[in-house]
Protein backbone atom coordinates (compact mmCIF):
# COMPACT_ATOMS: atom_id res chain seq x y z
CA UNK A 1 0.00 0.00 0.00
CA UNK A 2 1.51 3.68 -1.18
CA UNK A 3 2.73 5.49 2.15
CA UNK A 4 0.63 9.01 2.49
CA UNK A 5 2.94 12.10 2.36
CA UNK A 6 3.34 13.93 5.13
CA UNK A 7 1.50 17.00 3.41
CA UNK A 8 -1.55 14.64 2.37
CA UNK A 9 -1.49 13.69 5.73
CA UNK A 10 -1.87 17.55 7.05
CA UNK A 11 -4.14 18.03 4.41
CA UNK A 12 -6.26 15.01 5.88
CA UNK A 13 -6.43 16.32 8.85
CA UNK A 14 -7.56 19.78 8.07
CA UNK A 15 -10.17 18.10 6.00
CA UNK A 16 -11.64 16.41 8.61
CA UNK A 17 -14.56 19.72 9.76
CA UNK A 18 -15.86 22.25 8.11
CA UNK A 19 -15.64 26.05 10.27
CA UNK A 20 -18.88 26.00 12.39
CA UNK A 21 -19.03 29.73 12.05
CA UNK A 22 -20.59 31.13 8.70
CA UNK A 23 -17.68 34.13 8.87
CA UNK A 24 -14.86 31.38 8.96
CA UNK A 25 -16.24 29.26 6.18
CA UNK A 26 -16.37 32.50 3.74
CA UNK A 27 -13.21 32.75 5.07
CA UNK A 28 -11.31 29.64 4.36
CA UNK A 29 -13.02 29.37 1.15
CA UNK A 30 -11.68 33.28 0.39
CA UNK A 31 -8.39 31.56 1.09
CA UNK A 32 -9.34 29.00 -1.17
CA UNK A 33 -9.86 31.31 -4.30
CA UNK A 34 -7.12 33.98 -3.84
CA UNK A 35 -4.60 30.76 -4.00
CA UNK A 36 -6.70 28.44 -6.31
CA UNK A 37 -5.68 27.70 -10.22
CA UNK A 38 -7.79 30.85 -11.35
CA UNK A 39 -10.03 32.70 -9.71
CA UNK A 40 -11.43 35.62 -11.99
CA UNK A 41 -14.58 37.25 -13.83
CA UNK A 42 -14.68 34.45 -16.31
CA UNK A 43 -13.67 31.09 -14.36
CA UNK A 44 -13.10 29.70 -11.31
CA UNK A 45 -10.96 26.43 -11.56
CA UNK A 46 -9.52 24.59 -8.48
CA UNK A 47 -7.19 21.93 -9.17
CA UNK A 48 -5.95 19.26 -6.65
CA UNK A 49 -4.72 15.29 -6.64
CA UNK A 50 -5.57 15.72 -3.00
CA UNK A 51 -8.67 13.06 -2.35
CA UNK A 52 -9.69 15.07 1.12
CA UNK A 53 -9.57 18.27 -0.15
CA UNK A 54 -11.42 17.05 -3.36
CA UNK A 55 -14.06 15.91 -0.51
CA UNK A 56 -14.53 18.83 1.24
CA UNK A 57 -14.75 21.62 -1.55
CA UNK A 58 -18.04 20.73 -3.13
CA UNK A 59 -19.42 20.83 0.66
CA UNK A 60 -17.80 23.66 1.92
CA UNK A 61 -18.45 25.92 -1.18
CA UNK A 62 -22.17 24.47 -0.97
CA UNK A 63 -22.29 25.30 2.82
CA UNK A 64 -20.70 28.70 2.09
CA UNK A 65 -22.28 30.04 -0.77
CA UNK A 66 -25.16 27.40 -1.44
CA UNK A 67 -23.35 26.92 -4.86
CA UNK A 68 -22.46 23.92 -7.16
CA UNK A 69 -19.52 23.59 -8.77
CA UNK A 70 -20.36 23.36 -12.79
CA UNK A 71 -17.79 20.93 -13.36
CA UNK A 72 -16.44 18.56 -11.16
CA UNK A 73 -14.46 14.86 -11.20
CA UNK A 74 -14.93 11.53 -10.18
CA UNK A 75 -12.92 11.39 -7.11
CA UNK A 76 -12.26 7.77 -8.31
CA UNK A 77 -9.41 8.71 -10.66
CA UNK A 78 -6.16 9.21 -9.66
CA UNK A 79 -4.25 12.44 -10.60
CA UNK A 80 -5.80 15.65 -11.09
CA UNK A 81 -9.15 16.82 -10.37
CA UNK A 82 -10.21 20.30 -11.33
CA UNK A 83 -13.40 21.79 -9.50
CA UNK A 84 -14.69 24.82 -12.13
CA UNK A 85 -17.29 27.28 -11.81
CA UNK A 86 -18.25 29.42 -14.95
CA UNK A 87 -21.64 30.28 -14.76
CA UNK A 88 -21.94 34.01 -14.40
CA UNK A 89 -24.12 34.63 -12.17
CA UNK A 90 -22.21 32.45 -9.42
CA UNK A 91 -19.16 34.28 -9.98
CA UNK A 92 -20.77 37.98 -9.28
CA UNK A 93 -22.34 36.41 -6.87
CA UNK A 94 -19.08 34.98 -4.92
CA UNK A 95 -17.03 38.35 -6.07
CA UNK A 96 -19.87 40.52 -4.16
CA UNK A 97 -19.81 38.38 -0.75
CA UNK A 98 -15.98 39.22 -0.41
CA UNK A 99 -17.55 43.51 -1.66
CA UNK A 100 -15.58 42.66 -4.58
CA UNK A 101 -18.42 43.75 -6.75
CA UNK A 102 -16.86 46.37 -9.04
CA UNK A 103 -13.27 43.87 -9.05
CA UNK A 104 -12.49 42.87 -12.61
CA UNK A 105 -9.75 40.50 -10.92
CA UNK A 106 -9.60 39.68 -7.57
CA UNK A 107 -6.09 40.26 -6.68
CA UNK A 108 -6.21 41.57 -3.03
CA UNK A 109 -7.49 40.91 -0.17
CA UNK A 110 -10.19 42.64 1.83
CA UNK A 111 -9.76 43.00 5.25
CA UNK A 112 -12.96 43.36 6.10
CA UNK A 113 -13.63 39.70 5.73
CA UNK A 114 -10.91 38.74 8.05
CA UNK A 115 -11.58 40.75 11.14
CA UNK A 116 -11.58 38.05 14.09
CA UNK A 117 -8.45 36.08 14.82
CA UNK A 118 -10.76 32.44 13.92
CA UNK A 119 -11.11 34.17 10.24
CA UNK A 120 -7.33 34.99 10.01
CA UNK A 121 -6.78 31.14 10.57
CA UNK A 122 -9.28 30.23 8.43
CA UNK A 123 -8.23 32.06 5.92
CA UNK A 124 -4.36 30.80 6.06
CA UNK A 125 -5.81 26.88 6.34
CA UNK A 126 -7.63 28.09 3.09
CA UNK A 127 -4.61 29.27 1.21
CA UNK A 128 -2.31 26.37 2.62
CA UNK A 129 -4.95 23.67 1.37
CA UNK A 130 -5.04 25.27 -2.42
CA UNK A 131 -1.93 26.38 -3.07
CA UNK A 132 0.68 25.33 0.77
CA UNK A 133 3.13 22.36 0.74
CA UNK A 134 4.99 21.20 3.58
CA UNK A 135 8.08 18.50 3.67
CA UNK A 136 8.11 15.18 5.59
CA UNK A 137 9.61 16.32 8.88
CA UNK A 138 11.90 13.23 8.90
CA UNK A 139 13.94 14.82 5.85
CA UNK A 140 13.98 18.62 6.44
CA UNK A 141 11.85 21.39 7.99
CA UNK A 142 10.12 23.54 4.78
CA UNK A 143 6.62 25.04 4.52
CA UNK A 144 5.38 27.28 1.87
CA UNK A 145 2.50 29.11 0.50
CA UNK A 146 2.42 30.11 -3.30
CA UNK A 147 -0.02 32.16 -5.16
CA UNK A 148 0.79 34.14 -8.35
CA UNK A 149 -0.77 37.20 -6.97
CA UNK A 150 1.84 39.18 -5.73
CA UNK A 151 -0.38 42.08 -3.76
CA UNK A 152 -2.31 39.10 -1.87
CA UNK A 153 0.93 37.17 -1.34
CA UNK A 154 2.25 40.41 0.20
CA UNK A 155 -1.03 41.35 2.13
CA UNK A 156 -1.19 37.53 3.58
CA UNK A 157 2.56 37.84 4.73
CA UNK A 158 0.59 40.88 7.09
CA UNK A 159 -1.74 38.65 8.03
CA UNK A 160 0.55 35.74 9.06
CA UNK A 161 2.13 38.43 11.02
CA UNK A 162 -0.69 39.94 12.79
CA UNK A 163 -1.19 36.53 13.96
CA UNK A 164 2.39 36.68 15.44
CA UNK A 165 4.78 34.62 12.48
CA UNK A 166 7.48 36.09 10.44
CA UNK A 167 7.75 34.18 6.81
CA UNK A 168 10.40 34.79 4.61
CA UNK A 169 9.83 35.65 0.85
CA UNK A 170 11.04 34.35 -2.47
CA UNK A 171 9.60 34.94 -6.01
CA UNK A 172 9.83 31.72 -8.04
CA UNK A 173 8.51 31.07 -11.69
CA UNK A 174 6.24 33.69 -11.58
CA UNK A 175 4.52 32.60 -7.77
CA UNK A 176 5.79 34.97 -4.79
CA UNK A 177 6.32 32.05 -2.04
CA UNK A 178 5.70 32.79 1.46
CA UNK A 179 8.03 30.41 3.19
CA UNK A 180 9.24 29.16 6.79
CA UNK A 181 12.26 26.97 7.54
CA UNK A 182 12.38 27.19 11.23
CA UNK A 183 10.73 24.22 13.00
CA UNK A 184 9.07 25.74 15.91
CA UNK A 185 7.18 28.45 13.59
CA UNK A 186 6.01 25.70 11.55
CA UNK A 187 4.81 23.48 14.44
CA UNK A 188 2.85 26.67 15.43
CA UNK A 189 1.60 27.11 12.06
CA UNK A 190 -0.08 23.77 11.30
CA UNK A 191 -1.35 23.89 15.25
CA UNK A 192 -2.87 27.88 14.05
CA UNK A 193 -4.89 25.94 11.14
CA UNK A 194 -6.26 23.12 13.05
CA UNK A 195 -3.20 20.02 12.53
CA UNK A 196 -2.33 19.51 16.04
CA UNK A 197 -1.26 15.79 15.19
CA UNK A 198 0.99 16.56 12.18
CA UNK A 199 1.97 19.59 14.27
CA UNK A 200 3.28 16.90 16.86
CA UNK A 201 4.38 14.70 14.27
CA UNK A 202 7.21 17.37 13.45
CA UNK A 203 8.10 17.71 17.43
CA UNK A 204 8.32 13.46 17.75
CA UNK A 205 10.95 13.87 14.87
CA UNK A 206 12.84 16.39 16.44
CA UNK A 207 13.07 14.59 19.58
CA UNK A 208 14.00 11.52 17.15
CA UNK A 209 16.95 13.62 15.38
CA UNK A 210 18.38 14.93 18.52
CA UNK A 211 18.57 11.59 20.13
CA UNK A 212 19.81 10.03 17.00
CA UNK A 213 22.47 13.01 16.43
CA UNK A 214 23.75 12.34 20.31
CA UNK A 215 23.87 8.21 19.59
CA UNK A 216 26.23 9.15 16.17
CA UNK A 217 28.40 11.83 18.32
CA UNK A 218 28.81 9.70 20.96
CA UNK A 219 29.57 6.85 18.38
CA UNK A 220 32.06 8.85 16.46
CA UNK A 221 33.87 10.10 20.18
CA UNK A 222 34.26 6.40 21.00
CA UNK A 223 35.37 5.38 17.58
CA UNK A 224 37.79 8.00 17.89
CA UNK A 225 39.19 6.93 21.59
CA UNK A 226 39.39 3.58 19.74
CA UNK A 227 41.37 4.44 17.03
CA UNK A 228 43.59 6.58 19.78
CA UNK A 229 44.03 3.22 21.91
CA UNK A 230 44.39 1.13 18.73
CA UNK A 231 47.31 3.18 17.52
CA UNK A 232 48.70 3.40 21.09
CA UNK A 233 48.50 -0.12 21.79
CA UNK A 234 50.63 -0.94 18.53
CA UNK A 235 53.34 1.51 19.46
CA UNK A 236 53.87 -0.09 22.58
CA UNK A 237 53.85 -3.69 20.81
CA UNK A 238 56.62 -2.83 18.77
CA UNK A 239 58.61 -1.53 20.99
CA UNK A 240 58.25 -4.60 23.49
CA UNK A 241 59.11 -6.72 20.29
CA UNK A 242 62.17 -4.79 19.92
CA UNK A 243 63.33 -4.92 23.61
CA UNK A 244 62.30 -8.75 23.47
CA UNK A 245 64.52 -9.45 20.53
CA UNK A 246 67.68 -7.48 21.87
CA UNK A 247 67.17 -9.30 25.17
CA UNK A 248 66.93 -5.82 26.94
CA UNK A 249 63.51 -7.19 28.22
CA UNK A 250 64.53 -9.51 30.59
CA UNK A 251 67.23 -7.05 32.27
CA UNK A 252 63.82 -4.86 33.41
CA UNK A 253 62.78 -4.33 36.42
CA UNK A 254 59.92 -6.94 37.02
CA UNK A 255 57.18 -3.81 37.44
CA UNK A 256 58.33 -3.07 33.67
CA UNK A 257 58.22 -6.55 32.23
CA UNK A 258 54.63 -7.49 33.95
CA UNK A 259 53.55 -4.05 32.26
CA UNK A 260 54.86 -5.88 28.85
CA UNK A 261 53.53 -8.87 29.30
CA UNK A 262 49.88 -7.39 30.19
CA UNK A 263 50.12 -4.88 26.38
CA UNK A 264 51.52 -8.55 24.64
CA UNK A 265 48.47 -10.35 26.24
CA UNK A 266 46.06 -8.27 25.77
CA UNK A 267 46.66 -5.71 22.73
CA UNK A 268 42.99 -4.48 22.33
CA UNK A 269 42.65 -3.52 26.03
CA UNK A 270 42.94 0.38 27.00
CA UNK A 271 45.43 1.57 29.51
CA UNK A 272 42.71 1.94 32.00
CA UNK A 273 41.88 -1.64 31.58
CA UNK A 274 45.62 -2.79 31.67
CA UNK A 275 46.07 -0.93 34.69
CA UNK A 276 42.93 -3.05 36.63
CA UNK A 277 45.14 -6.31 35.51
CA UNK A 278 48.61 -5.40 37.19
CA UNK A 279 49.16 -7.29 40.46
CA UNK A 280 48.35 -5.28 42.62
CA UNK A 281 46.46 -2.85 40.36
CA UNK A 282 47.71 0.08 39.89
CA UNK A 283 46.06 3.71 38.62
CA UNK A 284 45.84 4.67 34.73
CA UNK A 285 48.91 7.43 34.68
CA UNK A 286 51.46 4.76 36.51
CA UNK A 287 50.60 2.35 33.61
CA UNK A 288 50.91 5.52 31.28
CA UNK A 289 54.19 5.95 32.97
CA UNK A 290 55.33 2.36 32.21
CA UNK A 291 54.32 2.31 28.73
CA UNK A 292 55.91 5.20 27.84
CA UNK A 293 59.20 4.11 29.68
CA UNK A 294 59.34 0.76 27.43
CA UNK A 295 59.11 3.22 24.76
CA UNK A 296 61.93 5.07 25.66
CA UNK A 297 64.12 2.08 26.37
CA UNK A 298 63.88 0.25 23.11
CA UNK A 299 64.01 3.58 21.12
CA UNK A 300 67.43 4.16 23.19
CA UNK A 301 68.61 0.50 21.93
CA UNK A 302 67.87 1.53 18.83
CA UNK A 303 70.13 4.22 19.14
């Protein structure tokens, strides 16, 4: 079975109800329109591949305006659907709920409609559900709304604001993008428009990439101590080959020689783990000490 994306799974969720209040519908659906396909005198067209958001359009628009769409798809096919109106008379009609009566194209946004704080995040859920993506959490942190209006991109960067977020802009291929990178502002963001569980989806994988960032640091310190040890452990081998060979060895003190014979026995241990083996045991420096004093002895029979 084909894994959701994480945006079809936000988009699921804010699917799931339709606003309660008759101000928040008009406005979600004014979100809708201003970041739709086309939205103008002669068309309407709303295209998605999104199966919940193909769902809830012909009942929210219905609920809103008590409108059909005039064309509409089988939400049995995969791929794109495109919701149209081009009758007229809907149009005007839509265009004068938003007192856009006199608009020949609706490129702004009135205010007016989007008085109470509910509206505001109506309106963004609107925009983010025709024309928002957002990137699986797991890969990197990215959110974005695009609209080729550049006056309502601008005006709904005020509005993000006034409800206390600070997007960053880009124009791309002719959209202006309202974007956000950091993960906190987009946790808040999807919580603002109603997906609390994707919202804590994002939070789970932080928590997730933090612990697995501290398991690969503290894998990489320890593979490093290892390699240190490693190369440590075969510098003291060859010089306790050397001193064996010349017979200097044997003319050691016995503290010396039992500190060879520990490295020869056991050439993966670490000098803290040497040091529990001497009889009696003795602390890490003095077995430091002892090493580095068999060091100095064969490289001064080498001499």
């Amino acid at each position: 079975m084909h894994k959701m994306s994480f945006a079809a799974e936000v988009r699921e969720e804010l699917c799931r109800n339709i606003p309660e209040k008759r101000c928040c519908r008009m406005a979600e659906c004014y979100g809708i329109l201003l970041y739709c396909n086309t939205f103008s005198r002669d068309e309407i067209k709303i295209i998605t591949e999104n199966r919940s958001f193909a769902e809830l359009l012909p009942r929210l628009f219905y609920k809103t305006f008590g409108l059909d769409f005039d064309q509409f798809p089988s939400l049995e096919q995969p791929g794109k659907m495109n919701f149209i109106i081009d009758d007229p008379d809907k149009i005007d009609y839509i265009f004068s709920v938003y007192g856009q009566e006199h608009q020949s194209v609706a490129h702004y946004v009135n205010f007016s409609v989007l008085e109470e704080d509910c509206c505001r995040q109506s309106f963004i859920r609107g925009a983010f559900l025709a024309g928002g993506s957002v990137t699986d959490p797991d890969k990197r942190y990215h959110l974005e709304l695009a609209t080729t209006h550049l006056k309502v991109s601008s005006e709904t960067c005020s509005i993000l604001q006034e409800l206390g977020f600070e997007p960053k802009t880009i124009l791309r291929g002719g959209s202006s993008i309202l974007y956000f990178k950091q993960s906190e502002m987009i946790v808040d963001l999807l919580a603002t428009m109603g997906s609390h569980v994707s919202a804590m989806k994002i939070i789970e994988a932080k928590v997730e990439k933090g612990l697995r960032n501290d398991v690969n640091r503290r894998c990489n310190c320890d593979a490093a101590n290892l390699t240190k040890t490693v190369d440590a452990s075969i510098h003291q081998l060859s010089a306790i080959a050397h001193l064996r060979e010349t017979g200097l060895l044997e003319q050691l003190p016995a503290k010396l020689q039992e500190a060879a014979r520990l490295r020869e026995e056991n050439p993966e241990a670490s000098l803290a783990e040497l040091s529990a083996m001497a009889d009696p045991p003795l602390s890490k420096p003095a077995m430091s000490h002892r090493m580095k004093k068999l060091i100095e002895i064969s490289m001064e029979g080498q001499g």
